[in-house]
N, C-alpha and C. Protein backbone atom coordinates (compact mmCIF):
# COMPACT_ATOMS: atom_id res chain seq x y z
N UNK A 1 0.84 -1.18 0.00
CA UNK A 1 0.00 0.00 0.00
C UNK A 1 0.89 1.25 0.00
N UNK A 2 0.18 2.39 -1.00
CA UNK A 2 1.03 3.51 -0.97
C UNK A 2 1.04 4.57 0.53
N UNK A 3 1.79 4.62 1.11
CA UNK A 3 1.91 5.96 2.44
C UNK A 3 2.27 7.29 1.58
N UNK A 4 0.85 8.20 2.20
CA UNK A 4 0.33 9.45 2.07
C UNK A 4 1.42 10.14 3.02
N UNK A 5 2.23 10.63 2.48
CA UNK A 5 3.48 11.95 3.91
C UNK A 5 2.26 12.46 4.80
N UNK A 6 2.95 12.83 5.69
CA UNK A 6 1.92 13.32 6.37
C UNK A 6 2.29 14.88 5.91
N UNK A 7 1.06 15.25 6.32
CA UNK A 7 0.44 17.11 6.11
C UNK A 7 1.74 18.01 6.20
N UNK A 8 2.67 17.82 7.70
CA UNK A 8 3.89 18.74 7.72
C UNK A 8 4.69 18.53 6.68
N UNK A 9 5.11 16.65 6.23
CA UNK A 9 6.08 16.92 5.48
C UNK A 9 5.76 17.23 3.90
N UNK A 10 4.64 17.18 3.16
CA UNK A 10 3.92 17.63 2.30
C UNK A 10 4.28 19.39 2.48
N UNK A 11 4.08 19.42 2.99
CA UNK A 11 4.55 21.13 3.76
C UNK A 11 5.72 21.77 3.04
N UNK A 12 6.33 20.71 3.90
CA UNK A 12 8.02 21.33 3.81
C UNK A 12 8.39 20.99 2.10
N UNK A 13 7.90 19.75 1.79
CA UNK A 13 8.72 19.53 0.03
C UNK A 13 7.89 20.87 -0.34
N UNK A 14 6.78 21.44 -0.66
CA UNK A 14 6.06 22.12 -1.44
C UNK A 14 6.87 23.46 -1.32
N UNK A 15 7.30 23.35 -0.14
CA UNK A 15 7.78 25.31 0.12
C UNK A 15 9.18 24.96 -0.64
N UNK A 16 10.03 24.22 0.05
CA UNK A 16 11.74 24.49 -0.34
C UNK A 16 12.07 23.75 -1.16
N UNK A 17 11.42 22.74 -2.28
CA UNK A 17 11.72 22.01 -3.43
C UNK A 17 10.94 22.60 -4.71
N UNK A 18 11.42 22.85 -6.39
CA UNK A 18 11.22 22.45 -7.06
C UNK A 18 11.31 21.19 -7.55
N UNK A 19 10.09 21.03 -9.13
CA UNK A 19 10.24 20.22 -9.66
C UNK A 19 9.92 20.08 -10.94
N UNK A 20 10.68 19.78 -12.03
CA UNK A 20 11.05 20.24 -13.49
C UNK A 20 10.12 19.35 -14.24
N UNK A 21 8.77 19.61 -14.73
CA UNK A 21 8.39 19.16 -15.18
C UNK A 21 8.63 18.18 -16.60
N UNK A 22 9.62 18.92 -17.35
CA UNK A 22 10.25 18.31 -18.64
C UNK A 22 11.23 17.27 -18.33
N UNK A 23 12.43 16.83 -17.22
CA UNK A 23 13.02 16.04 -16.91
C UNK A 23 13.08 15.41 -15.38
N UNK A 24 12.16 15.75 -15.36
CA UNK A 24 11.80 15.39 -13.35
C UNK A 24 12.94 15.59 -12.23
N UNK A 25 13.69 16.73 -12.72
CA UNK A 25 15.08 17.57 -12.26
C UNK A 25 13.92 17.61 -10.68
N UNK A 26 15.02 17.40 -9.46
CA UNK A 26 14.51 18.39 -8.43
C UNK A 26 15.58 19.13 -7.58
N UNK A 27 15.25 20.26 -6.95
CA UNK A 27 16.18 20.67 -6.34
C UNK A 27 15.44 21.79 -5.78
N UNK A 28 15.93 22.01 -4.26
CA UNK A 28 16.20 23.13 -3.02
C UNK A 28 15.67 24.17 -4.00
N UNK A 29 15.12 25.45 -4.03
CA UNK A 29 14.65 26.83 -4.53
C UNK A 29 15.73 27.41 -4.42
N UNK A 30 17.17 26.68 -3.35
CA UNK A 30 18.39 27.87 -3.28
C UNK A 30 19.60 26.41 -4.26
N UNK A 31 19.23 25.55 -5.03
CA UNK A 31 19.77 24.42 -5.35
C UNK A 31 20.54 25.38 -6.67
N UNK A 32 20.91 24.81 -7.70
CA UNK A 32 21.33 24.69 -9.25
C UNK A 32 20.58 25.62 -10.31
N UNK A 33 19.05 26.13 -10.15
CA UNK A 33 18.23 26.83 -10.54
C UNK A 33 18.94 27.98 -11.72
N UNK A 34 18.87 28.05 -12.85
CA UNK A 34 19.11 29.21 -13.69
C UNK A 34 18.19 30.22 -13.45
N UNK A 35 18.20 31.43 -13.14
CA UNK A 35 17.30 32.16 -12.11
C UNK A 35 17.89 33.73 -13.09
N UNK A 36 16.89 34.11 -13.87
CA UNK A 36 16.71 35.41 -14.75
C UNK A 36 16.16 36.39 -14.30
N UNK A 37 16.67 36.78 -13.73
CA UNK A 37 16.22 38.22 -13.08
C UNK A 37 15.79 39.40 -13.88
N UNK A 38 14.18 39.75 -13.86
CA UNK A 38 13.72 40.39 -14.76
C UNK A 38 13.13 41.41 -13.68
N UNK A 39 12.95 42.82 -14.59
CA UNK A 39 12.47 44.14 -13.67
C UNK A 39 11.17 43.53 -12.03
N UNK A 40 10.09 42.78 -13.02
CA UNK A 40 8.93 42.37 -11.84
C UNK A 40 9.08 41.27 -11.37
N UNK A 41 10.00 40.41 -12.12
CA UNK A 41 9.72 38.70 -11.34
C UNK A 41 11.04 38.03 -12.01
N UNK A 42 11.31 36.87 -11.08
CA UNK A 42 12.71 35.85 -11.55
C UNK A 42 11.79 34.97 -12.17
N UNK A 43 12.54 33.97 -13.19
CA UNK A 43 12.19 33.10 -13.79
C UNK A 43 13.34 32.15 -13.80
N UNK A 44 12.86 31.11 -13.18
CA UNK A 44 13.38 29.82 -12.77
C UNK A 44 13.21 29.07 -13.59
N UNK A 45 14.63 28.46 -14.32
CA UNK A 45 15.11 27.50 -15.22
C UNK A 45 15.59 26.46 -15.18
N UNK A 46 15.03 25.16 -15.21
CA UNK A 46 16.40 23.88 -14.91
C UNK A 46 17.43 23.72 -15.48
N UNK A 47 18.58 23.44 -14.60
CA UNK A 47 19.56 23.38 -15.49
C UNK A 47 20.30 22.39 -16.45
N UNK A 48 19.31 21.40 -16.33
CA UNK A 48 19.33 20.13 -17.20
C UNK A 48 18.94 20.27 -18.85
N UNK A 49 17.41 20.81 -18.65
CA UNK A 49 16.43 20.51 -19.99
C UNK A 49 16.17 22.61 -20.61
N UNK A 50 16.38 23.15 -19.25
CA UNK A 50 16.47 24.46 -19.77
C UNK A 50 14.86 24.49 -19.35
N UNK A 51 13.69 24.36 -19.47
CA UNK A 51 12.05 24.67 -19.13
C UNK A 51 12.01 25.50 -17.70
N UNK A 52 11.18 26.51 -18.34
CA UNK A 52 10.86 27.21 -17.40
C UNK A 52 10.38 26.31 -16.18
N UNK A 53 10.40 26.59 -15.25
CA UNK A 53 9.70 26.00 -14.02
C UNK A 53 8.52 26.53 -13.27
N UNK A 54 9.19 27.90 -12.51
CA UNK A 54 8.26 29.15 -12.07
C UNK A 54 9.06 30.03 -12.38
N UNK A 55 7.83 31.16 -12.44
CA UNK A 55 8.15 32.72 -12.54
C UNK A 55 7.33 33.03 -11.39
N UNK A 56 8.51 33.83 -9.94
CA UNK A 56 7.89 34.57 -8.92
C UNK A 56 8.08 35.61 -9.27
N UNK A 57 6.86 36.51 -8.59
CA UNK A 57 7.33 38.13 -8.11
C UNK A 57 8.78 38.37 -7.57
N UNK A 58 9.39 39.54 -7.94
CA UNK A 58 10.16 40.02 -6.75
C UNK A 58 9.50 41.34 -5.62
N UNK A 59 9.94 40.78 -4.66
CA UNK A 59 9.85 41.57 -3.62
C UNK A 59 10.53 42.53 -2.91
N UNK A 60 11.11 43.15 -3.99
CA UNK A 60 11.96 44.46 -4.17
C UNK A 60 11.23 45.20 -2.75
């Protein structure tokens, strides 16, 4: 039978892990990330396959 993480650790992967949809790359938000710093928001790149991942705000 598959085990469901529990709620905290569901938590914790969601906040401080990406995950690269095009090559199932993962890594830390402070990991390997190609990270483009644009006037309103970074855009987060893997550095494997190159696919965008996320684009956050900055909080200039």
């Amino acid at each position: 039978m598959k085990q469901t993480p529990s709620t905290e650790q569901s938590a914790v992967l969601r906040k401080t892990v990406l995950f690269c949809q095009g090559c199932e790359y993962h890594a830390p938000t402070t990991g390997s990330w190609v990270i483009h710093e644009k006037a309103s928001c970074e855009v987060y790149e893997c550095p494997h396959c190159r696919e965008t991942v996320t684009v956050r705000d900055r909080m200039d």
